[in-house]
C-alpha atoms as a PDB file:
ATOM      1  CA  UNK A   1       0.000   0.000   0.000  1.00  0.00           C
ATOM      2  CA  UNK A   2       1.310   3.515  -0.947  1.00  0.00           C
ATOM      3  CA  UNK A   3       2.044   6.020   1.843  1.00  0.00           C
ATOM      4  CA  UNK A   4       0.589   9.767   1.239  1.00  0.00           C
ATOM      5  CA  UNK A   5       2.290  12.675  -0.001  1.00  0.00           C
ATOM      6  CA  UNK A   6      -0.478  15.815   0.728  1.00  0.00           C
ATOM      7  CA  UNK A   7       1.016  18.975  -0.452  1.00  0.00           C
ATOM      8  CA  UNK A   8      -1.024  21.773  -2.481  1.00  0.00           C
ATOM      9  CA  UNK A   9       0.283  24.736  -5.016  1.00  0.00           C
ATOM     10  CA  UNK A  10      -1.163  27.473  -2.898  1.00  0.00           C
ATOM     11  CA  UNK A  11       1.692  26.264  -0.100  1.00  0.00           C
ATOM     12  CA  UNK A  12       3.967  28.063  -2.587  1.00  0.00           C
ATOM     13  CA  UNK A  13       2.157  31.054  -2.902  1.00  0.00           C
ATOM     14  CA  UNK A  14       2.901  32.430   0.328  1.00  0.00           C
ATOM     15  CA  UNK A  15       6.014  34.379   0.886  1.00  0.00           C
ATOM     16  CA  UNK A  16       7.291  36.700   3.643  1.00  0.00           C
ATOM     17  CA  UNK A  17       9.588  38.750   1.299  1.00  0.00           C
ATOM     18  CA  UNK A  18      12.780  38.487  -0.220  1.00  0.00           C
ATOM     19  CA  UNK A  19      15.475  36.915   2.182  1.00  0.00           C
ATOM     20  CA  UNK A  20      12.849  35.776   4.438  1.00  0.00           C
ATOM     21  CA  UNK A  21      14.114  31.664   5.762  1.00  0.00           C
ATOM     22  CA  UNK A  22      10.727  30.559   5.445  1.00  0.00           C
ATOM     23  CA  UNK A  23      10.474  30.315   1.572  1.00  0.00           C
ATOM     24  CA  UNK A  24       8.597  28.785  -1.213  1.00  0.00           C
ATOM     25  CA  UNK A  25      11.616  27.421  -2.448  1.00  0.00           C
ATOM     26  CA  UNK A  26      11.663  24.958   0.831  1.00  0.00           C
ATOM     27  CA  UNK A  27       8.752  22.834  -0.877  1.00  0.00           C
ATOM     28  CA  UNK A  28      10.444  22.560  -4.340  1.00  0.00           C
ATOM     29  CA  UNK A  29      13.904  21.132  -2.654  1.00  0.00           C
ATOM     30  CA  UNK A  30      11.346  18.604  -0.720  1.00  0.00           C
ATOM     31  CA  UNK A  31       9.882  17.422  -3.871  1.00  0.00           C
ATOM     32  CA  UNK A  32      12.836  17.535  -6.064  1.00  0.00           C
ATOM     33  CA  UNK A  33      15.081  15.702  -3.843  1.00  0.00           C
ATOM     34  CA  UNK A  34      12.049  12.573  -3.235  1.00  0.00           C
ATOM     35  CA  UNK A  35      11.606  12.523  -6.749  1.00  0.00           C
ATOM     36  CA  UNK A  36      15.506  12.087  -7.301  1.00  0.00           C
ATOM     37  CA  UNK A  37      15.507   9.198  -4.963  1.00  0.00           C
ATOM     38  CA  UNK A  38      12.895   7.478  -6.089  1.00  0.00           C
ATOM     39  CA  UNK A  39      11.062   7.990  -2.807  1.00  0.00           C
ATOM     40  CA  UNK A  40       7.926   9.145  -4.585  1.00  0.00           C
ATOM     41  CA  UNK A  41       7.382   6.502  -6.482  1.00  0.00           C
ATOM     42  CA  UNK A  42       5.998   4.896  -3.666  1.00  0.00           C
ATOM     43  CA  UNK A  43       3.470   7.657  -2.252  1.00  0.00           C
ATOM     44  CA  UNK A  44       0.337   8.638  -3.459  1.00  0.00           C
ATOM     45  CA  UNK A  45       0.187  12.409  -4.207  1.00  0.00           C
ATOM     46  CA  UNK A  46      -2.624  13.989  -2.433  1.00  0.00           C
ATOM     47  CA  UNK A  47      -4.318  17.409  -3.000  1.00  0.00           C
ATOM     48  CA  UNK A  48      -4.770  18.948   0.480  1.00  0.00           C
ATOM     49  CA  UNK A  49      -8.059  20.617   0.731  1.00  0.00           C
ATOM     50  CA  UNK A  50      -9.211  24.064   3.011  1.00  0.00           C
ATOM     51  CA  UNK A  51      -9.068  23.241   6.571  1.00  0.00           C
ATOM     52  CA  UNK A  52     -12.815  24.637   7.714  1.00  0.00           C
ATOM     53  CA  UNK A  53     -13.130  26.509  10.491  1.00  0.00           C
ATOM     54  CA  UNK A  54     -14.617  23.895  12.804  1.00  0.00           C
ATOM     55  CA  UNK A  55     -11.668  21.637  12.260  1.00  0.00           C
ATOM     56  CA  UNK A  56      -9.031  24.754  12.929  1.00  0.00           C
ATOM     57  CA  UNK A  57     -11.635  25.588  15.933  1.00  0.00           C
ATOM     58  CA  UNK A  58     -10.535  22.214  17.661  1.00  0.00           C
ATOM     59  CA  UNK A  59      -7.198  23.474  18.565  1.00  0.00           C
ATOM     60  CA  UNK A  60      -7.768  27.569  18.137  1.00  0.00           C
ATOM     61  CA  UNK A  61     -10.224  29.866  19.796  1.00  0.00           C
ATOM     62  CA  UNK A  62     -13.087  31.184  16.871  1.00  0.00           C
ATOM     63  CA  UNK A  63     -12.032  34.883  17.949  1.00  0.00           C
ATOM     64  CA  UNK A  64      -8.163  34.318  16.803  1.00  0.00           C
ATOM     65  CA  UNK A  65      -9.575  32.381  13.608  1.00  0.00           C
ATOM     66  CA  UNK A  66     -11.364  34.563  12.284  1.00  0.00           C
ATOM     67  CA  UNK A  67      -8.531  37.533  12.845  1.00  0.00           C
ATOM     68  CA  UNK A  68      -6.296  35.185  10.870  1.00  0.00           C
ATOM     69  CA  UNK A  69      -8.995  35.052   7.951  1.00  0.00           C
ATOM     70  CA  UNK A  70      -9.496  38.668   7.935  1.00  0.00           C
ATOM     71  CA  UNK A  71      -6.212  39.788   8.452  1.00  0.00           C
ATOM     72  CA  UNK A  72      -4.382  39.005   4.845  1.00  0.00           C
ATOM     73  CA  UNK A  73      -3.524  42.236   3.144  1.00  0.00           C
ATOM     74  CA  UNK A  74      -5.621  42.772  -0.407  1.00  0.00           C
ATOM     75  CA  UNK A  75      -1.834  43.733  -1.799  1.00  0.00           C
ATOM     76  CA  UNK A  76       1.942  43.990  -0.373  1.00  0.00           C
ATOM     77  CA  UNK A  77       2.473  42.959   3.573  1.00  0.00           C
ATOM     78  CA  UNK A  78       1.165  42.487   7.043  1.00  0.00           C
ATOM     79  CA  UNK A  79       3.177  42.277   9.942  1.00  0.00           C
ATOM     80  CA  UNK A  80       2.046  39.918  12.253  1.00  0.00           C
ATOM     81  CA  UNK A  81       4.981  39.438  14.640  1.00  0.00           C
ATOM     82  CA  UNK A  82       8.747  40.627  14.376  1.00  0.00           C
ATOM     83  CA  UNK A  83       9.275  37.501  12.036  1.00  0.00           C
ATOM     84  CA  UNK A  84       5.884  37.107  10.553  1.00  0.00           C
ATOM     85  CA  UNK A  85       4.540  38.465   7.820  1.00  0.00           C
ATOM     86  CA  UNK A  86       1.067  37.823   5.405  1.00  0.00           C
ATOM     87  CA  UNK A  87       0.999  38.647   2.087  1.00  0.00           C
ATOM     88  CA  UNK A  88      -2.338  38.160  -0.334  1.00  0.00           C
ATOM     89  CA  UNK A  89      -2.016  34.806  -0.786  1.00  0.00           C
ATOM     90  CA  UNK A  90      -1.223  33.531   3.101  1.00  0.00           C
ATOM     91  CA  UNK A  91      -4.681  32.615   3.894  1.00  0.00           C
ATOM     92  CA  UNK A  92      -5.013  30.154   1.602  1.00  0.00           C
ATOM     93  CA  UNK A  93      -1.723  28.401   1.909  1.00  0.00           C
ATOM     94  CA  UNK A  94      -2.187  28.464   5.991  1.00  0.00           C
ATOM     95  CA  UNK A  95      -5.719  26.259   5.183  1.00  0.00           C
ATOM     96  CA  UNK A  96      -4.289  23.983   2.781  1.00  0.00           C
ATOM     97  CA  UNK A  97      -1.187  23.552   5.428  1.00  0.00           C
ATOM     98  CA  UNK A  98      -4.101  22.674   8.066  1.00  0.00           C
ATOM     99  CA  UNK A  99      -6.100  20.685   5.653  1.00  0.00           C
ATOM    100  CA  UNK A 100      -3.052  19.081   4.566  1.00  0.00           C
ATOM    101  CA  UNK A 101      -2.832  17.300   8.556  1.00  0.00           C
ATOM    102  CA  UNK A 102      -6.452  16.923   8.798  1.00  0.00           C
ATOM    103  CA  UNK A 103      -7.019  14.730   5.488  1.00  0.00           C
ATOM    104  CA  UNK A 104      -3.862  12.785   6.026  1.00  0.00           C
ATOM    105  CA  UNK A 105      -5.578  11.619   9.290  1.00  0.00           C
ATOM    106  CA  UNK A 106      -8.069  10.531   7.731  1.00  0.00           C
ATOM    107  CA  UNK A 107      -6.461   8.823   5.101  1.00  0.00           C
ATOM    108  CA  UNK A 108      -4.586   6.896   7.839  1.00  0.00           C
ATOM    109  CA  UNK A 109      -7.463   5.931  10.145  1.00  0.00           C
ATOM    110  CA  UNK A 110      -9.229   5.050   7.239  1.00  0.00           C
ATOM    111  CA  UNK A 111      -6.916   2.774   6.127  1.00  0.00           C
ATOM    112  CA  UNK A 112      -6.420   4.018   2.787  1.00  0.00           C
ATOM    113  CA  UNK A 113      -2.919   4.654   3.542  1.00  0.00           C
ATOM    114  CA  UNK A 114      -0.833   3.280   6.739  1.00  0.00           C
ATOM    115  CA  UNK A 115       1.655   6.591   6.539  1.00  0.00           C
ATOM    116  CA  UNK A 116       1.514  10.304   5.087  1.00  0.00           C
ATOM    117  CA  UNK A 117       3.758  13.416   4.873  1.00  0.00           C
ATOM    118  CA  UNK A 118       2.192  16.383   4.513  1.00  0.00           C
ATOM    119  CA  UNK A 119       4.724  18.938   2.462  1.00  0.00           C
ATOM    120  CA  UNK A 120       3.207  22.411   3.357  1.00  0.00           C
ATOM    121  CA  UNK A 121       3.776  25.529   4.758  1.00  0.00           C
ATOM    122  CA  UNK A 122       3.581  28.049   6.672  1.00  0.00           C
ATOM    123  CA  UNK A 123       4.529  25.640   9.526  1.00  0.00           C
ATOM    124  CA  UNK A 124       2.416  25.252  12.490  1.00  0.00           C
ATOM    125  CA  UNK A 125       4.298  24.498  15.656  1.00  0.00           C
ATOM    126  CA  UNK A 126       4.821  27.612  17.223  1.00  0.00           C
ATOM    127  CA  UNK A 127       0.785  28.703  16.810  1.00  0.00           C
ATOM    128  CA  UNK A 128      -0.484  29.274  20.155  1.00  0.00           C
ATOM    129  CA  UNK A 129      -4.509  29.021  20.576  1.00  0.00           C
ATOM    130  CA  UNK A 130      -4.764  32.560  20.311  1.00  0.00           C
ATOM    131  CA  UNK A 131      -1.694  33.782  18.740  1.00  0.00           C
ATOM    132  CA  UNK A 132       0.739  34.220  15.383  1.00  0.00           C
ATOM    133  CA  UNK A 133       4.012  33.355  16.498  1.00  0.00           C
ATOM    134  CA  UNK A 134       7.150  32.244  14.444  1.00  0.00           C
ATOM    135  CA  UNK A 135       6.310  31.995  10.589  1.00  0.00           C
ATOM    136  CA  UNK A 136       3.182  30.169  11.670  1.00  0.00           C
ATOM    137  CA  UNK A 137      -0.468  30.710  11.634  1.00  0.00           C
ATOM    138  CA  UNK A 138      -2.352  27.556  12.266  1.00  0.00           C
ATOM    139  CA  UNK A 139      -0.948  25.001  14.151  1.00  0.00           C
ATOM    140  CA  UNK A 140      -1.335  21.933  11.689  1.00  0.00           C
ATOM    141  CA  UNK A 141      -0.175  19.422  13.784  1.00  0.00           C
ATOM    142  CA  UNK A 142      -1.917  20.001  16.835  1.00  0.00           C
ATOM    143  CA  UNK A 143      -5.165  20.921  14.371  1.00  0.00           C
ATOM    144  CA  UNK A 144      -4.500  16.809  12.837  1.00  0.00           C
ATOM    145  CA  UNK A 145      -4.270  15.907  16.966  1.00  0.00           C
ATOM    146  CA  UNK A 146      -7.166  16.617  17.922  1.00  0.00           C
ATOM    147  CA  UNK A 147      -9.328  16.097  14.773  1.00  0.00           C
ATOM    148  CA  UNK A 148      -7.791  12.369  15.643  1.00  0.00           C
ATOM    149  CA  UNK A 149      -9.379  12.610  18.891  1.00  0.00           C
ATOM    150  CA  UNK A 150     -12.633  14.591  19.028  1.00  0.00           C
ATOM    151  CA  UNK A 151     -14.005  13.317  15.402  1.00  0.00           C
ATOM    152  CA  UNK A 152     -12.227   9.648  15.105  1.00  0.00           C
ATOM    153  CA  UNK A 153     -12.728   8.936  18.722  1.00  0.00           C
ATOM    154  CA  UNK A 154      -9.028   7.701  19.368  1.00  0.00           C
ATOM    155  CA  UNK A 155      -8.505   7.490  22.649  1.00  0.00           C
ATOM    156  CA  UNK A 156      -4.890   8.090  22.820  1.00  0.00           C
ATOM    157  CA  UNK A 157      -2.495  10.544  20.643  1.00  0.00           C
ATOM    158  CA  UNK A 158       1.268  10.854  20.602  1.00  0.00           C
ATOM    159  CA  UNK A 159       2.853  14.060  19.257  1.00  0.00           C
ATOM    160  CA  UNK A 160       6.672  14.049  18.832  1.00  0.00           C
ATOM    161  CA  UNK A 161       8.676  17.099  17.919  1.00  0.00           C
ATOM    162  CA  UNK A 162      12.205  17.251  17.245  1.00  0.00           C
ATOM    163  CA  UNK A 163      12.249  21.073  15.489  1.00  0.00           C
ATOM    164  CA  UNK A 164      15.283  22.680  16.967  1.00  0.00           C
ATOM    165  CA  UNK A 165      13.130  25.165  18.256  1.00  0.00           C
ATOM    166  CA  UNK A 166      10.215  24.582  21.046  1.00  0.00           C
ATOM    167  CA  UNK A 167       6.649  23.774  19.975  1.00  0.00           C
ATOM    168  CA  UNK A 168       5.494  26.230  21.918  1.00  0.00           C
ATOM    169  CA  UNK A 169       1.980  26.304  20.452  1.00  0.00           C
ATOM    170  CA  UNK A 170       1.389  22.615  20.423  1.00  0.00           C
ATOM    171  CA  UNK A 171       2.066  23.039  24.384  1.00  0.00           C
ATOM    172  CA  UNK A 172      -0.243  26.003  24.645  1.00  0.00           C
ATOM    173  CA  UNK A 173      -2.849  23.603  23.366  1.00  0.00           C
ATOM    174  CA  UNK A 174      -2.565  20.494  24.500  1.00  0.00           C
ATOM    175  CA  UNK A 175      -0.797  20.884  27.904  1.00  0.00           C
ATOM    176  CA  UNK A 176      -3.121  19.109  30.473  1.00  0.00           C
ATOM    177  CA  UNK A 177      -5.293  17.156  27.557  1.00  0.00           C
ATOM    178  CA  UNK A 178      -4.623  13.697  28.739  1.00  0.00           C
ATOM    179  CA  UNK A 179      -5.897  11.898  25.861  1.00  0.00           C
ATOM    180  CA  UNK A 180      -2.520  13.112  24.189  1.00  0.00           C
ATOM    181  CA  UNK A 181       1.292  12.494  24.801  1.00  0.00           C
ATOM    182  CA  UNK A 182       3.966  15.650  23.200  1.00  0.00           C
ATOM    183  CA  UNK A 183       7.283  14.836  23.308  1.00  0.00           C
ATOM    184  CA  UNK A 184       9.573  17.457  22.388  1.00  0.00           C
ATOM    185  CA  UNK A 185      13.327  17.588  22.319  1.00  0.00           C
ATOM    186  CA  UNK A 186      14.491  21.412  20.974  1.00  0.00           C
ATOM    187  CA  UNK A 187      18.122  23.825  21.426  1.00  0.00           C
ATOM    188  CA  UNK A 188      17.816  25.777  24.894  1.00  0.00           C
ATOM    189  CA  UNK A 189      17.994  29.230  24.439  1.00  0.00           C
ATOM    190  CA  UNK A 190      16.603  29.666  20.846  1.00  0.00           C
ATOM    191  CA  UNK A 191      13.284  31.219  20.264  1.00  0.00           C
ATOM    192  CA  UNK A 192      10.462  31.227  21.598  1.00  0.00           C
ATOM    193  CA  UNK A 193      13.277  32.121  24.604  1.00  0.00           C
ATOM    194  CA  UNK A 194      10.964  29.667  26.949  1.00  0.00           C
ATOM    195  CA  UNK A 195      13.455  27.855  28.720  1.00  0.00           C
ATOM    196  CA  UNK A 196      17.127  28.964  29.779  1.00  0.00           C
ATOM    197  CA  UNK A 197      17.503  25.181  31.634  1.00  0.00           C
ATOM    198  CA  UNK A 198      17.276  21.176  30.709  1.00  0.00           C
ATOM    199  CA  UNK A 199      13.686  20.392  32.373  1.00  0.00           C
ATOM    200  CA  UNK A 200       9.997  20.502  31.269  1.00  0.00           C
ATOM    201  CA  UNK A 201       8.743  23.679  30.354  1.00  0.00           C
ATOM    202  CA  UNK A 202       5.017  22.798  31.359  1.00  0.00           C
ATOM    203  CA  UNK A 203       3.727  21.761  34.998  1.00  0.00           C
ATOM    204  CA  UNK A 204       1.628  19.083  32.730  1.00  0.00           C
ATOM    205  CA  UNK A 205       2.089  15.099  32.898  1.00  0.00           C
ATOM    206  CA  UNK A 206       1.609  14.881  29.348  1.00  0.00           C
ATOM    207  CA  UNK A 207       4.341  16.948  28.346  1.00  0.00           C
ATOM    208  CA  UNK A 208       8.125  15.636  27.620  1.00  0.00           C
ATOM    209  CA  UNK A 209      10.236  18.473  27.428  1.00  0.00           C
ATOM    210  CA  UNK A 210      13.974  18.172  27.066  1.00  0.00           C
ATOM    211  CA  UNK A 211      16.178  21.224  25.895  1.00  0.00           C
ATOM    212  CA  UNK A 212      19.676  20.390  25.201  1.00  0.00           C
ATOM    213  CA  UNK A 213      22.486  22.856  25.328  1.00  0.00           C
ATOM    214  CA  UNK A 214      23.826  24.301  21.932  1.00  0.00           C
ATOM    215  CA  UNK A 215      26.622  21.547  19.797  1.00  0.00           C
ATOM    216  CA  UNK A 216      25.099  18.700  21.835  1.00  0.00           C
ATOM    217  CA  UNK A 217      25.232  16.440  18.766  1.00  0.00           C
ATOM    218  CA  UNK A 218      24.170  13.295  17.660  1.00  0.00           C
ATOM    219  CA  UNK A 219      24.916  11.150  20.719  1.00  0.00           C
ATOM    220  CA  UNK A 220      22.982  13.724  23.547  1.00  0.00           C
ATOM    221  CA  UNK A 221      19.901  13.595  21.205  1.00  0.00           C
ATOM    222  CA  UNK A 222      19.763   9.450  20.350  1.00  0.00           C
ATOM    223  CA  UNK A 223      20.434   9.668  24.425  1.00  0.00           C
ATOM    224  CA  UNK A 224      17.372  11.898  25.162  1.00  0.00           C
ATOM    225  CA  UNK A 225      15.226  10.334  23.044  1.00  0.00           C
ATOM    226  CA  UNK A 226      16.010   6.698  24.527  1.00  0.00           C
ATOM    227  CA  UNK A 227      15.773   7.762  28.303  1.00  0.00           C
ATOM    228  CA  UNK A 228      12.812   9.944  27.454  1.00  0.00           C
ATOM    229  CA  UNK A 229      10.712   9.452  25.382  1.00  0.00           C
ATOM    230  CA  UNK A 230      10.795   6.066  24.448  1.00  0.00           C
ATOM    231  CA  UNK A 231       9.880   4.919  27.912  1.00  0.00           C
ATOM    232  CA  UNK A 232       6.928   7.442  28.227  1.00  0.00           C
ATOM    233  CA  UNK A 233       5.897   6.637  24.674  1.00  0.00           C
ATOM    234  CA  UNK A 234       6.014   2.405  25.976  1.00  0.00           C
ATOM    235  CA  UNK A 235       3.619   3.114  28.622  1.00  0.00           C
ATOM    236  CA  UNK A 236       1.538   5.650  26.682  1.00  0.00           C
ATOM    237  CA  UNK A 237       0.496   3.690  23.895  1.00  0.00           C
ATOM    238  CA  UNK A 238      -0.395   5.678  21.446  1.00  0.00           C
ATOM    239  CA  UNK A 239      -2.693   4.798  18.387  1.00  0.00           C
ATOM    240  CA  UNK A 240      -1.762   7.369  16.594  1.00  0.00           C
ATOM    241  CA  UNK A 241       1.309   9.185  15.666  1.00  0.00           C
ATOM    242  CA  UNK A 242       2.114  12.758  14.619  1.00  0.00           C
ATOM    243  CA  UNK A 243       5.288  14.122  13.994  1.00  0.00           C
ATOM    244  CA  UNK A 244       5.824  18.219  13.996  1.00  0.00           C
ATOM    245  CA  UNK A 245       8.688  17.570  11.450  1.00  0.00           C
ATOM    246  CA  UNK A 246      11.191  20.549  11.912  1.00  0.00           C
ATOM    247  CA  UNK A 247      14.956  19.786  10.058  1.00  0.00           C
ATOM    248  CA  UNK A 248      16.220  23.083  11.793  1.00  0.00           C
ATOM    249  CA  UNK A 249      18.730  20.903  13.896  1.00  0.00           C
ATOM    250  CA  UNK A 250      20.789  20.134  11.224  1.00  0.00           C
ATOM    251  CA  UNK A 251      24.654  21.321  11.840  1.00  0.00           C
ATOM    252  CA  UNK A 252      24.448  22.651   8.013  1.00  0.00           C
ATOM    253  CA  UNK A 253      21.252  25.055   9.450  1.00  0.00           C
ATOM    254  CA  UNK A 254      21.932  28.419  10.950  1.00  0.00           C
ATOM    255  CA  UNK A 255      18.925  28.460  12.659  1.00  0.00           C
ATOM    256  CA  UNK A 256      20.408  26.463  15.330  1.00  0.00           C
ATOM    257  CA  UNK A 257      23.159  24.844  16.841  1.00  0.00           C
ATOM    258  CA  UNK A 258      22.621  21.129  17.849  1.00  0.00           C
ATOM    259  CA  UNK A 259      24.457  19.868  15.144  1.00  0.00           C
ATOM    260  CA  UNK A 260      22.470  16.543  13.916  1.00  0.00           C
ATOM    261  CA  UNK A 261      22.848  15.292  10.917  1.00  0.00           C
ATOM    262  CA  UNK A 262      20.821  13.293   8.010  1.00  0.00           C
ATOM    263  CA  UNK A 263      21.467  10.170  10.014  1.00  0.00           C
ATOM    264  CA  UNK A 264      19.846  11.108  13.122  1.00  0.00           C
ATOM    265  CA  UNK A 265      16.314  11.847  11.573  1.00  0.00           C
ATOM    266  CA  UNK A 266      16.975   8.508   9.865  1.00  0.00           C
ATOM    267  CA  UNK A 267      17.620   7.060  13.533  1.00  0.00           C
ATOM    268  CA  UNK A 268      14.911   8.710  15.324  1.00  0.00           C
ATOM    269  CA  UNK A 269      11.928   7.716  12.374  1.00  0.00           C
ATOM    270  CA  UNK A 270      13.036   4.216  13.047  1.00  0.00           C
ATOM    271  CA  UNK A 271      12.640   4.761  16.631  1.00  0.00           C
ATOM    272  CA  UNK A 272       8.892   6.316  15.983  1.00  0.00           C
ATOM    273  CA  UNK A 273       7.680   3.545  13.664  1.00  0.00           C
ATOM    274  CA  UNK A 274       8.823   0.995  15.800  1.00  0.00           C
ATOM    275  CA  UNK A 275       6.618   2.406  18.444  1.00  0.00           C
ATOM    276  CA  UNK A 276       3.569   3.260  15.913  1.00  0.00           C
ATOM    277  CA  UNK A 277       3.886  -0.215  14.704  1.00  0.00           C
ATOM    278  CA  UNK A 278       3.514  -1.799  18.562  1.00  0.00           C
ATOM    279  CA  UNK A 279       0.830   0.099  19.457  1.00  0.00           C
ATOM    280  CA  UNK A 280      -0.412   2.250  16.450  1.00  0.00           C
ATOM    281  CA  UNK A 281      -0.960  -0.915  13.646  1.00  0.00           C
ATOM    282  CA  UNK A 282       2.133   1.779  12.123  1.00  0.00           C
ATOM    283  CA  UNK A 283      -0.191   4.946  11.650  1.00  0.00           C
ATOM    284  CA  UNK A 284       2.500   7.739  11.503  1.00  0.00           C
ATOM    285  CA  UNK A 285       1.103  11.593   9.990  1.00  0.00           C
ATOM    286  CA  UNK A 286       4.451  13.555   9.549  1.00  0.00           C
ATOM    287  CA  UNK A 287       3.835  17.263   9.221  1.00  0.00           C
ATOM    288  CA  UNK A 288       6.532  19.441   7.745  1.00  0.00           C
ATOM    289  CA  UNK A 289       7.850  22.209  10.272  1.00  0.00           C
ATOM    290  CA  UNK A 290      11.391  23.957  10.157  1.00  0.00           C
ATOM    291  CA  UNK A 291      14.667  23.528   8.231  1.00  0.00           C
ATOM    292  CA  UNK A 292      15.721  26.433   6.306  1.00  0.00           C
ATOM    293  CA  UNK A 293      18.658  25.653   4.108  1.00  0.00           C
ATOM    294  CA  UNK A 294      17.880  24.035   1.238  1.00  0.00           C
ATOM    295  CA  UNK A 295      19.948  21.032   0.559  1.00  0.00           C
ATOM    296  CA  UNK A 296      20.101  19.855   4.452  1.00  0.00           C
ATOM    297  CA  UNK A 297      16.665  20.064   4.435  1.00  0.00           C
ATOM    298  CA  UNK A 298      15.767  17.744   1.443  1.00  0.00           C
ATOM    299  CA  UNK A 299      18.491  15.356   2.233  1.00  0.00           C
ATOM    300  CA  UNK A 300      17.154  14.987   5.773  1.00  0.00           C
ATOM    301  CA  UNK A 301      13.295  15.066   4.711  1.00  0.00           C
ATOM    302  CA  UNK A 302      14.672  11.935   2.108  1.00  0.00           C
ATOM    303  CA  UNK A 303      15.787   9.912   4.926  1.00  0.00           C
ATOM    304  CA  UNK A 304      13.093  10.766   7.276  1.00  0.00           C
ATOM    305  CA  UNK A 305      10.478  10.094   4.564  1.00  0.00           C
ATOM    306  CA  UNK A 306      12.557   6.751   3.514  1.00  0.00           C
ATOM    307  CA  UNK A 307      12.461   5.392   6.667  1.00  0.00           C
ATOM    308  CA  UNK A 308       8.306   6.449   6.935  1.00  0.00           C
ATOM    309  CA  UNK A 309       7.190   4.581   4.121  1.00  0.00           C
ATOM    310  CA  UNK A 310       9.561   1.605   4.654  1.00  0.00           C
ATOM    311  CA  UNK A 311      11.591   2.254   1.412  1.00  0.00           C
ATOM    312  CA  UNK A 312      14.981   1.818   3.761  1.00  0.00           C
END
């Protein structure tokens, strides 16, 4: 059975002005870099539709999204935040990026597909419930959480990012829900400026926060993940999967300074679908979140996705 790739044009309409990290031009290194490797031969390409409102309402107050629908300039800019910006064709591409999680949820629980990626942007990890933060507008992977939860009934939800930055928003929203698991490994000291020490951020069970200090490298983060989130994953059991896919930690990205490398995202996938296949029957949605130079970020999406769809 093919895995999912849900992506959409309007992803690439959306732009934040020249020089800006966050760039169209992210989505065409993705897809020329699977396509080179073969890796797409063995996904089915997937439109990704307009999150509605309801679904985006799940993880977002109804006040902040409907600001975010009204808000997109008719020409030119908005400024959002200090690093945000909207231009005309934002809106859209913020949907689709929702949309994208949301139908590749329902692809996988309805068994049409056991795995999907969802190649979009903006990202989505840094959306609070009632704020813009960090290039991001919806949160799409906390948006495919709970759609998982309040319309498919699943009882039990694991979220896993390992963006070099903290997922701020997806805490925001889903601190204290226990029906859901985040697990979150990130550089201490980069935005969102959060946490200045290695412990949890949140005073929430669910939550498995562990910042690492700058150059930590490959063996602190294989280390974290095995005494932390493994275990907590083991006696979580999730039945479901998502992955707030951020590439930022890559020692060829500027963004940050952890220093992992194309391996490690091979390693920790591996580590993920060995859980999702214990406990999940191997549901895995990946949604795309940072990584900012081009060619670290499609070689590390390749070997992420590889390992996804079992091509490895």
């Amino acid at each position: 059975m093919l895995a999912a790739f849900v992506s959409h044009p309007d992803c690439t309409r959306h732009e934040m002005g020249p020089g800006h990290p966050e760039c169209p031009e992210r989505l065409a290194a993705i897809q020329d870099r699977l396509l080179a490797a073969g890796l797409l031969d063995y996904m089915l390409p997937c439109d990704a539709p307009l999150a509605t409102e309801e679904q985006l309402e799940r993880a977002h107050s109804a006040l902040y999204v409907r600001q975010v629908l009204d808000s997109a300039p008719a020409e030119g800019y908005v400024q959002v935040d200090p690093d945000t910006r909207m231009n005309p064709h934002t809106v859209p591409a913020a949907l689709r990026a929702a949309g994208a999680a949301v139908h590749a949820t329902d692809l996988v629980l309805g068994g049409e597909v056991p795995v999907a990626f969802c190649a979009v942007r903006p990202p989505g990890h840094h959306a609070e419930r009632a704020a813009t933060m960090g290039f991001c507008f919806f949160n799409n992977a906390a948006v495919a959480v709970r759609h998982a939860l309040d319309v498919h009934g699943l009882p039990r939800v694991a979220l896993i990012d390992f963006d070099v930055h903290h997922g701020n928003g997806s805490e925001d929203i889903l601190a204290g829900d226990d029906r859901v698991l985040m697990c979150s490994i990130f550089e201490i000291g980069l935005y969102p400026f959060n946490s200045d020490v290695a412990r949890p951020l949140a005073d929430a069970p669910n939550m498995i926060n562990v910042g690492l200090p700058a150059r930590s490298g490959s063996d602190a983060f294989r280390a974290a993940v095995t005494a932390h989130w493994l275990p907590a994953l083991e006696a979580f059991r999730p039945e479901l999967v998502v992955i707030s896919a951020g590439f930022d930690a890559h020692r060829e990205d500027d963004m940050g300074n952890l220093g992992l490398v194309d391996a490690d995202y091979e390693w920790v996938t591996r580590q993920l679908m060995r859980v999702a296949e214990r406990h999940a029957r191997g549901r895995v949605v990946s949604c795309l979140e940072g990584g900012y130079v081009l060619n670290p970020l499609a070689r590390s999406v390749a070997a992420h996705v590889k390992v996804l769809i079992g091509a490895d």
